[in-house]
N, C-alpha and C. Protein backbone atom coordinates (compact mmCIF):
# COMPACT_ATOMS: atom_id res chain seq x y z
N UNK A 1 -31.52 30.97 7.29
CA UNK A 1 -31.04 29.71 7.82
C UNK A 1 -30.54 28.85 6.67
N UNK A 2 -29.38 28.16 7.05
CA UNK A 2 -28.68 27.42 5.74
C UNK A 2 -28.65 26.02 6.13
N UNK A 3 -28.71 25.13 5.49
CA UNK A 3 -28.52 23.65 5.74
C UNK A 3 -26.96 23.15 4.91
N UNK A 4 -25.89 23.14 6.71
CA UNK A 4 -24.63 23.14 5.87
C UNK A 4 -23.70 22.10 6.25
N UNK A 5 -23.13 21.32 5.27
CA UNK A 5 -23.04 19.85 5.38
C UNK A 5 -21.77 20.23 7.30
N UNK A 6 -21.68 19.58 7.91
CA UNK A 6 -20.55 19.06 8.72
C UNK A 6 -20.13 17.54 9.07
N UNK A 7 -18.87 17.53 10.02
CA UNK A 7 -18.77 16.33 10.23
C UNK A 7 -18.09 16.66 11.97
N UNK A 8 -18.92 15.41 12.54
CA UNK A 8 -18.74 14.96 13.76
C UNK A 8 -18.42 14.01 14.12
N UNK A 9 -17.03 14.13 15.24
CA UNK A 9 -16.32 12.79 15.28
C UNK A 9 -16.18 13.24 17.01
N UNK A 10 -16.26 11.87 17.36
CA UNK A 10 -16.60 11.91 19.07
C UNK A 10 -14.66 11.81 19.26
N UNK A 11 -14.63 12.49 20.36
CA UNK A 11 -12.96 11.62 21.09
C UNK A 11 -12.91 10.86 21.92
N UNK A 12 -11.93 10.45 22.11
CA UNK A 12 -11.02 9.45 22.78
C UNK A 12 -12.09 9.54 24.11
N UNK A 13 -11.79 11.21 24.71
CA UNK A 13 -12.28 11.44 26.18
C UNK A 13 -13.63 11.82 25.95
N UNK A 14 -14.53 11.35 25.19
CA UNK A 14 -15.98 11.73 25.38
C UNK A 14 -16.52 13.04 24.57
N UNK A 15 -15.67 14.00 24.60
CA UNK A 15 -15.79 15.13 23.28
C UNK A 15 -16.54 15.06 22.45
N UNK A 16 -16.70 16.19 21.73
CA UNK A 16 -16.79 16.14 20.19
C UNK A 16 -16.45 17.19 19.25
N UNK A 17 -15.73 16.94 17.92
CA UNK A 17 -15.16 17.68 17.62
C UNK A 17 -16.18 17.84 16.32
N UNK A 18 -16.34 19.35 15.77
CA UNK A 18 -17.06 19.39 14.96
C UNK A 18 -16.56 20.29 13.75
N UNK A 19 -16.25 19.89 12.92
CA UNK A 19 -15.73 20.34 11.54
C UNK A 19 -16.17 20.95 10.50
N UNK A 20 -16.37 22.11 9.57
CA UNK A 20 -17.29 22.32 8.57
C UNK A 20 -16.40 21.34 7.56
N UNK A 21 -17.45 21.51 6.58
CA UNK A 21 -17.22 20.96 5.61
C UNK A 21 -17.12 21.91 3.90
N UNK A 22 -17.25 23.07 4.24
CA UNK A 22 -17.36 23.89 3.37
C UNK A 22 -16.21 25.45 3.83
N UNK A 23 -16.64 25.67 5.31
CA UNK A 23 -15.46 26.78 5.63
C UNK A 23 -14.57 26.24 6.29
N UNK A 24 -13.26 26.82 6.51
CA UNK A 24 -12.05 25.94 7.73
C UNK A 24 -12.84 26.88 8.92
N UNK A 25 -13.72 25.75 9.99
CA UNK A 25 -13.93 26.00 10.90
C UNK A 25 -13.70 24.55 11.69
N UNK A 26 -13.42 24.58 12.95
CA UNK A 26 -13.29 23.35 13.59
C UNK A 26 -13.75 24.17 15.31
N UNK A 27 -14.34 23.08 16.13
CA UNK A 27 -14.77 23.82 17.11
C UNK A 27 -14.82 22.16 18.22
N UNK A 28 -15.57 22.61 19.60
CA UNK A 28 -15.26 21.04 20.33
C UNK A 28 -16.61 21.70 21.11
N UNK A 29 -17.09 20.30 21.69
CA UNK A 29 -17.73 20.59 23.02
C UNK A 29 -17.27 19.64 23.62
N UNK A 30 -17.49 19.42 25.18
CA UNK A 30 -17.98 18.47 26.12
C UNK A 30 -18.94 17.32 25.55
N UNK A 31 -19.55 17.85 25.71
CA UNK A 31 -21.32 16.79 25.49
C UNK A 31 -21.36 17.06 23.91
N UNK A 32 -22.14 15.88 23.06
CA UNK A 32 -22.83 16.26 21.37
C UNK A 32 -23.36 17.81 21.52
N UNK A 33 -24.73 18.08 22.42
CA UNK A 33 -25.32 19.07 22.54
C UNK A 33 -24.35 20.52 22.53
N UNK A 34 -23.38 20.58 23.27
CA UNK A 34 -22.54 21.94 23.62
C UNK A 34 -21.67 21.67 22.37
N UNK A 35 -21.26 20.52 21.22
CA UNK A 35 -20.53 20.73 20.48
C UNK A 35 -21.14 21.39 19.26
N UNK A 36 -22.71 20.66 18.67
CA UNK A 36 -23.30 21.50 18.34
C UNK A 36 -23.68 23.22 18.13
N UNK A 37 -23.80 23.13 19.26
CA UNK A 37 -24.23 24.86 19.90
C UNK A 37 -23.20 25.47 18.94
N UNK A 38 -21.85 25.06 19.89
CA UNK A 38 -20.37 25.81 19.24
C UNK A 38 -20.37 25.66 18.08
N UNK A 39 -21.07 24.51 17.55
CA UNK A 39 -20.62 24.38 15.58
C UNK A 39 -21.15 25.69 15.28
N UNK A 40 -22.61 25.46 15.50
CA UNK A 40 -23.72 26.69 14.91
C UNK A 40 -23.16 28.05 15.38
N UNK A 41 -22.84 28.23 16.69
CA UNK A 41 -22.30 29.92 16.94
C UNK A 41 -21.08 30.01 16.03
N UNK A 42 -20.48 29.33 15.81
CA UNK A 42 -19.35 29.41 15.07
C UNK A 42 -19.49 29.70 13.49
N UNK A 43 -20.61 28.84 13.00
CA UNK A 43 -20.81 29.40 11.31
C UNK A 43 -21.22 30.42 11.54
N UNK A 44 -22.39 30.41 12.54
CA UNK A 44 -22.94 32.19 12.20
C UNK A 44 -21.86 33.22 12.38
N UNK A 45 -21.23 33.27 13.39
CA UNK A 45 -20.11 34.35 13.36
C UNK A 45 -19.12 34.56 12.03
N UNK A 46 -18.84 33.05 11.24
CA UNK A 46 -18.23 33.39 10.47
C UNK A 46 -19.14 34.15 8.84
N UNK A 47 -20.38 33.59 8.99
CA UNK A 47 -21.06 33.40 7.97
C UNK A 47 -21.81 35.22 7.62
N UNK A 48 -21.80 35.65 9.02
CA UNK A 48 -22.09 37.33 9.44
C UNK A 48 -20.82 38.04 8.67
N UNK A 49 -19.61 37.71 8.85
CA UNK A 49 -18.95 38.13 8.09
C UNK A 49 -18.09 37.94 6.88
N UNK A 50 -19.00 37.62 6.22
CA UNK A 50 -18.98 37.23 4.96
C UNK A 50 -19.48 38.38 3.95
N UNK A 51 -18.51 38.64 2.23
CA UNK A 51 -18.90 39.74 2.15
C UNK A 51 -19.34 39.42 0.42
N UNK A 52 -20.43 40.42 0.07
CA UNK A 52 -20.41 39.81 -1.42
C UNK A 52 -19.60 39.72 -2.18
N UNK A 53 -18.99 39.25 -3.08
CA UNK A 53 -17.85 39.33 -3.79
C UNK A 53 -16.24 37.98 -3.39
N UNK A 54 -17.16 37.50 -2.34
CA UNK A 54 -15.91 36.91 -1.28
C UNK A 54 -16.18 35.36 -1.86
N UNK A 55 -15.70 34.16 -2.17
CA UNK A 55 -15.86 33.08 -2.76
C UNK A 55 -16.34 32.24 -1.80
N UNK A 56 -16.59 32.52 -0.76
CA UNK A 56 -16.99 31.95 0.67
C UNK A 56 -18.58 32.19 0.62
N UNK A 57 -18.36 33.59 -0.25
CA UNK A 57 -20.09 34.03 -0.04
C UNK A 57 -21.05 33.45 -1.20
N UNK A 58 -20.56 33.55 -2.40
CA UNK A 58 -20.99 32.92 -3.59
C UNK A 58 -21.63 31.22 -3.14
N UNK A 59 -20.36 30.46 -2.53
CA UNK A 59 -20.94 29.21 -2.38
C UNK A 59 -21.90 29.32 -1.31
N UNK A 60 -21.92 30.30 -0.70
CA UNK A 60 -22.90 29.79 0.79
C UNK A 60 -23.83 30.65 -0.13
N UNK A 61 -24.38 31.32 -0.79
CA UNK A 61 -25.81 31.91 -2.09
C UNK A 61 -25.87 30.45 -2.81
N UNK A 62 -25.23 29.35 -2.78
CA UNK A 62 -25.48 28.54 -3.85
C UNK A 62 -25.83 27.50 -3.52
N UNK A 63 -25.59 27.50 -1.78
CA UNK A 63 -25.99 26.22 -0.92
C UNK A 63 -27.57 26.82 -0.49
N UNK A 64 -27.56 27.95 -0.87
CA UNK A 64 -28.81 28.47 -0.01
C UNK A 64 -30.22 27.73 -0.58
N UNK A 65 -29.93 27.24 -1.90
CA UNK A 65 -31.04 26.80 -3.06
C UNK A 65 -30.91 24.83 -3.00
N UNK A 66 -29.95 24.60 -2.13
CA UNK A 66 -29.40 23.44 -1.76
C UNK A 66 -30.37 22.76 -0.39
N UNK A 67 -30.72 21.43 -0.74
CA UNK A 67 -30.77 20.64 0.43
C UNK A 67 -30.05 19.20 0.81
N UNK A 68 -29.23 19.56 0.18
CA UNK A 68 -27.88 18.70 0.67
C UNK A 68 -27.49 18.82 2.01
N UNK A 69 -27.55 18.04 3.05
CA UNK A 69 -26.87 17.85 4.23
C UNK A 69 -26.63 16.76 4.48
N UNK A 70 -25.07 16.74 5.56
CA UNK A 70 -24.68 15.37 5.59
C UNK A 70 -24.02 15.51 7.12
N UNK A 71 -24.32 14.39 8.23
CA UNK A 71 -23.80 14.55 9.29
C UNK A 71 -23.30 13.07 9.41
N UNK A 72 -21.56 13.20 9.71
CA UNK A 72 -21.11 12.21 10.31
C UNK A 72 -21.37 11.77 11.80
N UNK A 73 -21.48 10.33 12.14
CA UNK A 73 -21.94 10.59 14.15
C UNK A 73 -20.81 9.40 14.41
C-alpha cells in the first residue's frame, strides 16, 4: 500500500474529478466516494504494471519510504 499525493476538484455538475499527482492518470465519479474508488482502481491498475527499470517504478520505490500526502477538496 502506497500513500500517493492526488488532487480533487469537484465540478460544475456535482462530480469529481480526480488527478494523480505523480502518474498522468485522471479519472471522475458521480459522488466523492465513487470518484475515489476510480482514483484507487485506477493507480492500482496502473501501478500493477509497472516494471523495474521503468522511471515510474523507481519513484513509486521512493515514495514507498515516503509519508508525504496531500489531498486537494
Amino acid at each position: 500500500m502506497y500513500n500517493l499525493p492526488i488532487t480533487l476538484l469537484r465540478n460544475s455538475d456535482g462530480s469529481y474529478t480526480v488527478v494523480s499527482n505523480i502518474f498522468n492518470i485522471v479519472t471522475e465519479g458521480a459522488t466523492l466516494e465513487e470518484a475515489m474508488q476510480n482514483g484507487r482502481e485506477a493507480l492500482n491498475c496502473h501501478i500493477e504494471g509497472l516494471l523495474p527499470g521503468d522511471d515510474e517504478y523507481e519513484i513509486l520505490q521512493s515514495l514507498a519510504t515516503s509519508i508525504n500526502t496531500s489531498v486537494l477538496v
